[in-house]
Protein backbone atom coordinates (compact mmCIF):
# COMPACT_ATOMS: atom_id res chain seq x y z
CA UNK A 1 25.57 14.97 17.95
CA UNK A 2 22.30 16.04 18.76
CA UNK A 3 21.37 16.62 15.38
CA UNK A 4 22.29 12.55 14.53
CA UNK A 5 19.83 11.96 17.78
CA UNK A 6 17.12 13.87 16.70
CA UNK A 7 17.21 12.66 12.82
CA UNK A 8 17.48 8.59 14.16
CA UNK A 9 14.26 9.76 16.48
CA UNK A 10 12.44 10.95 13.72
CA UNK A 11 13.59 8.20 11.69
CA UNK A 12 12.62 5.45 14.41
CA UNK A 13 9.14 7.25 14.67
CA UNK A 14 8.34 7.59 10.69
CA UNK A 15 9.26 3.33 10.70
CA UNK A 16 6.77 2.88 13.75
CA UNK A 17 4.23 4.76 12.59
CA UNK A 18 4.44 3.58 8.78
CA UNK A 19 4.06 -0.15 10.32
CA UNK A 20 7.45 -1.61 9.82
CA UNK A 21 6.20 -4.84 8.70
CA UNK A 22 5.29 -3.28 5.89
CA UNK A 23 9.21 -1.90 5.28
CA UNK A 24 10.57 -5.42 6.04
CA UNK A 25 8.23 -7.74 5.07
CA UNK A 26 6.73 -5.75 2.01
CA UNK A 27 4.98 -9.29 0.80
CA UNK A 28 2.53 -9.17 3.89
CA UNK A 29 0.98 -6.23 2.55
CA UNK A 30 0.16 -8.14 -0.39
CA UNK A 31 -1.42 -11.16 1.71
CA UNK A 32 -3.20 -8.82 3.21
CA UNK A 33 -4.42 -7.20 0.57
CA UNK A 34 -5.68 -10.88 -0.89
CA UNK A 35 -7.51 -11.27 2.26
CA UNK A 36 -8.93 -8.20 2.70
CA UNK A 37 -12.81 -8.47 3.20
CA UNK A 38 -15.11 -5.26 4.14
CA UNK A 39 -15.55 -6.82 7.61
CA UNK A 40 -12.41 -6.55 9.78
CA UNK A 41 -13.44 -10.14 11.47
CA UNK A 42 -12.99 -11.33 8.37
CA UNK A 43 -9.95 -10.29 6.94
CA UNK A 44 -8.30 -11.93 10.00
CA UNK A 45 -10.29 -15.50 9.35
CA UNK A 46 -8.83 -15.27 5.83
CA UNK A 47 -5.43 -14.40 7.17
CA UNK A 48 -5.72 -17.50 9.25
CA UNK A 49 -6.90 -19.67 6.58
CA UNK A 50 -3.95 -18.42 4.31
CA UNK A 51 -1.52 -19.14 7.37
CA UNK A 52 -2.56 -22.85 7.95
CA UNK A 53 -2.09 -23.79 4.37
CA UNK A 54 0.99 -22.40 4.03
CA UNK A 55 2.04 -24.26 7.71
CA UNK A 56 0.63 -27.56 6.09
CA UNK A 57 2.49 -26.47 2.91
CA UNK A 58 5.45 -26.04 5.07
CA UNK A 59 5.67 -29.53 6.40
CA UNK A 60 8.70 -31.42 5.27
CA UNK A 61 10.79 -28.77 3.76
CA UNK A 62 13.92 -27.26 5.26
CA UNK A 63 15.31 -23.91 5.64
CA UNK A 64 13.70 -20.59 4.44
CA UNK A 65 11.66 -21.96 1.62
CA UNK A 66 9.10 -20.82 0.01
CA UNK A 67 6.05 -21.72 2.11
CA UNK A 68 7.86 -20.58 5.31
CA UNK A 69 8.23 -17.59 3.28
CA UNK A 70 4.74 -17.13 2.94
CA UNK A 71 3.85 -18.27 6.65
CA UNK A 72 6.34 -15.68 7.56
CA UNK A 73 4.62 -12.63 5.47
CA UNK A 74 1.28 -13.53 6.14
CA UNK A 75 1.95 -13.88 9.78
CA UNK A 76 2.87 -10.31 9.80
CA UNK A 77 -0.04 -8.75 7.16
CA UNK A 78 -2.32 -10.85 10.42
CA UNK A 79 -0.80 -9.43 13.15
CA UNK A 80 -0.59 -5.69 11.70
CA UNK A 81 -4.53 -6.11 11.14
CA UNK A 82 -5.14 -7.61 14.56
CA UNK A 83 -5.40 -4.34 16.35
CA UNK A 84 -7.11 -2.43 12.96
CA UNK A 85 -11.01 -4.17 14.13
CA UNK A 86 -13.24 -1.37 15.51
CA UNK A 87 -13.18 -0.44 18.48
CA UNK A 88 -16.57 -1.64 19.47
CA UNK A 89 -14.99 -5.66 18.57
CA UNK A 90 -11.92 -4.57 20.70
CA UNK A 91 -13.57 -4.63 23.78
CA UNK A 92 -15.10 -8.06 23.48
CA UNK A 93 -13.62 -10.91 25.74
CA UNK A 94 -13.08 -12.60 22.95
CA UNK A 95 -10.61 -9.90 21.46
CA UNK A 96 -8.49 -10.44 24.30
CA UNK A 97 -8.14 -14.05 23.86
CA UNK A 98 -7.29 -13.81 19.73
CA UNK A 99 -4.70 -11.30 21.18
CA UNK A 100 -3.34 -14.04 23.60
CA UNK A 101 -3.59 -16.81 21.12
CA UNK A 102 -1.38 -13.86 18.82
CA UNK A 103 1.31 -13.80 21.59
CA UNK A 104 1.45 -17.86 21.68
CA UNK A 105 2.05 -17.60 17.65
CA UNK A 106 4.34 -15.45 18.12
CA UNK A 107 6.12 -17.99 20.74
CA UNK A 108 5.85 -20.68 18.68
CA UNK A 109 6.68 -19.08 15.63
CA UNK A 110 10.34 -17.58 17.30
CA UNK A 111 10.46 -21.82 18.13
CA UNK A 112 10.34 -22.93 14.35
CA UNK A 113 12.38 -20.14 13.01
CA UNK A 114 15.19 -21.52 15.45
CA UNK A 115 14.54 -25.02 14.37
CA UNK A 116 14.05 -24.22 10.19
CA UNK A 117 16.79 -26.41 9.46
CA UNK A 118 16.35 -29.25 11.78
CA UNK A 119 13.82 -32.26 11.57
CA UNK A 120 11.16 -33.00 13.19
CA UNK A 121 11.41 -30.05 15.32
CA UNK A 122 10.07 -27.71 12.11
CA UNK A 123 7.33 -30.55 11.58
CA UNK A 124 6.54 -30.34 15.01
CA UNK A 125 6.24 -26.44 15.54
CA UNK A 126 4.45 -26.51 12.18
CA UNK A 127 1.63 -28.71 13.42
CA UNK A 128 1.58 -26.69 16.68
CA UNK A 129 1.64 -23.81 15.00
CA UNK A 130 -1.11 -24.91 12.86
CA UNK A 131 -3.42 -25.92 16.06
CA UNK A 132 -3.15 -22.41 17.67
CA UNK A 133 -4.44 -20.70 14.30
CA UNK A 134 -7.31 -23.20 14.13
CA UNK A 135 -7.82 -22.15 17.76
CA UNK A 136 -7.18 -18.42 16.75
CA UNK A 137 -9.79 -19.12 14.55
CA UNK A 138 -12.31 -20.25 16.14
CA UNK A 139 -11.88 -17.29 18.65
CA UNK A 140 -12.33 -15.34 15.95
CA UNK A 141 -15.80 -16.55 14.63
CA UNK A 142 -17.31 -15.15 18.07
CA UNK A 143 -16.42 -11.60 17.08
CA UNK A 144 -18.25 -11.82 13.98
C-alpha cells in the first residue's frame, strides 16, 4: 500500500512539475509557441490578442466548438507563461494586477464553460470575457 502511495506521489509531482496544461491541453503549447516573442511582456500581449479573437470568433456558436477550443488552449499556454516573466517584472504593481485580472478570467471563464450550450449567456460571458483581456492587456503594456 505504501508502495501505490509513494508511486501516485511521484506521479502527482512529475504532472506538476511538467506543467499539466501541457499533458491536458497539449494545443496550448502550440499557441504558445505562435506567440512566443524574446520579451516575456510580449508573449503574454500576443497571448491576449490570440484570446480575444478567438472570444469574438466564439460569439454565436454553441457547445465545444472550435473557437472555444482555441479560447480554451490559449487560455492555458497564457496562464502557464504568466508567472515565466523575470523576476525583476514580477515585482512591479502592475504584475499583481495582470495576476488579478488572471483570477477574474479564470472566474469568468468557469461561467461560460457552464453556459457553452445556452444563449445569450455564452454571448454574454464571451463579451465579458473579452473586456477583462483588453483590460489584461492594457495592464500588461505598463510592464513593458
Amino acid at each position: 500500500m505504501q508502495r501505490v502511495i509513494g508511486l501516485f506521489a511521484l506521479s502527482m509531482l512529475l504532472v506538476g512539475l511538467s506543467g499539466c496544461s501541457y499533458l491536458f491541453y497539449p494545443h496550448a503549447k502550440d499557441f504558445a509557441e505562435q506567440a512566443k516573442d524574446v520579451n516575456h511582456v510580449q508573449t503574454l500581449i500576443n497571448l491576449t490578442n490570440m484570446m480575444e479573437a478567438s472570444a469574438k470568433a466564439a460569439k454565436g456558436g454553441k457547445g465545444y466548438d472550435q473557437a472555444l477550443n482555441d479560447l480554451h488552449n490559449q487560455f492555458h499556454a497564457f496562464d502557464d507563461r504568466l508567472c515565466c516573466v523575470e523576476k525583476a517584472t514580477r515585482e512591479q504593481p502592475a504584475y499583481a494586477l495582470a495576476v488579478t485580472h488572471n483570477k477574474e478570467l479564470w472566474a469568468i471563464f468557469k461561467r461560460l464553460w457552464k453556459f457553452k450550450e445556452d444563449q445569450p449567456q455564452r454571448d454574454q460571458h464571451l463579451e465579458l470575457f473579452a473586456t477583462e483581456v483588453r483590460e489584461l492587456r492594457e495592464t500588461l503594456q505598463m510592464l513593458k
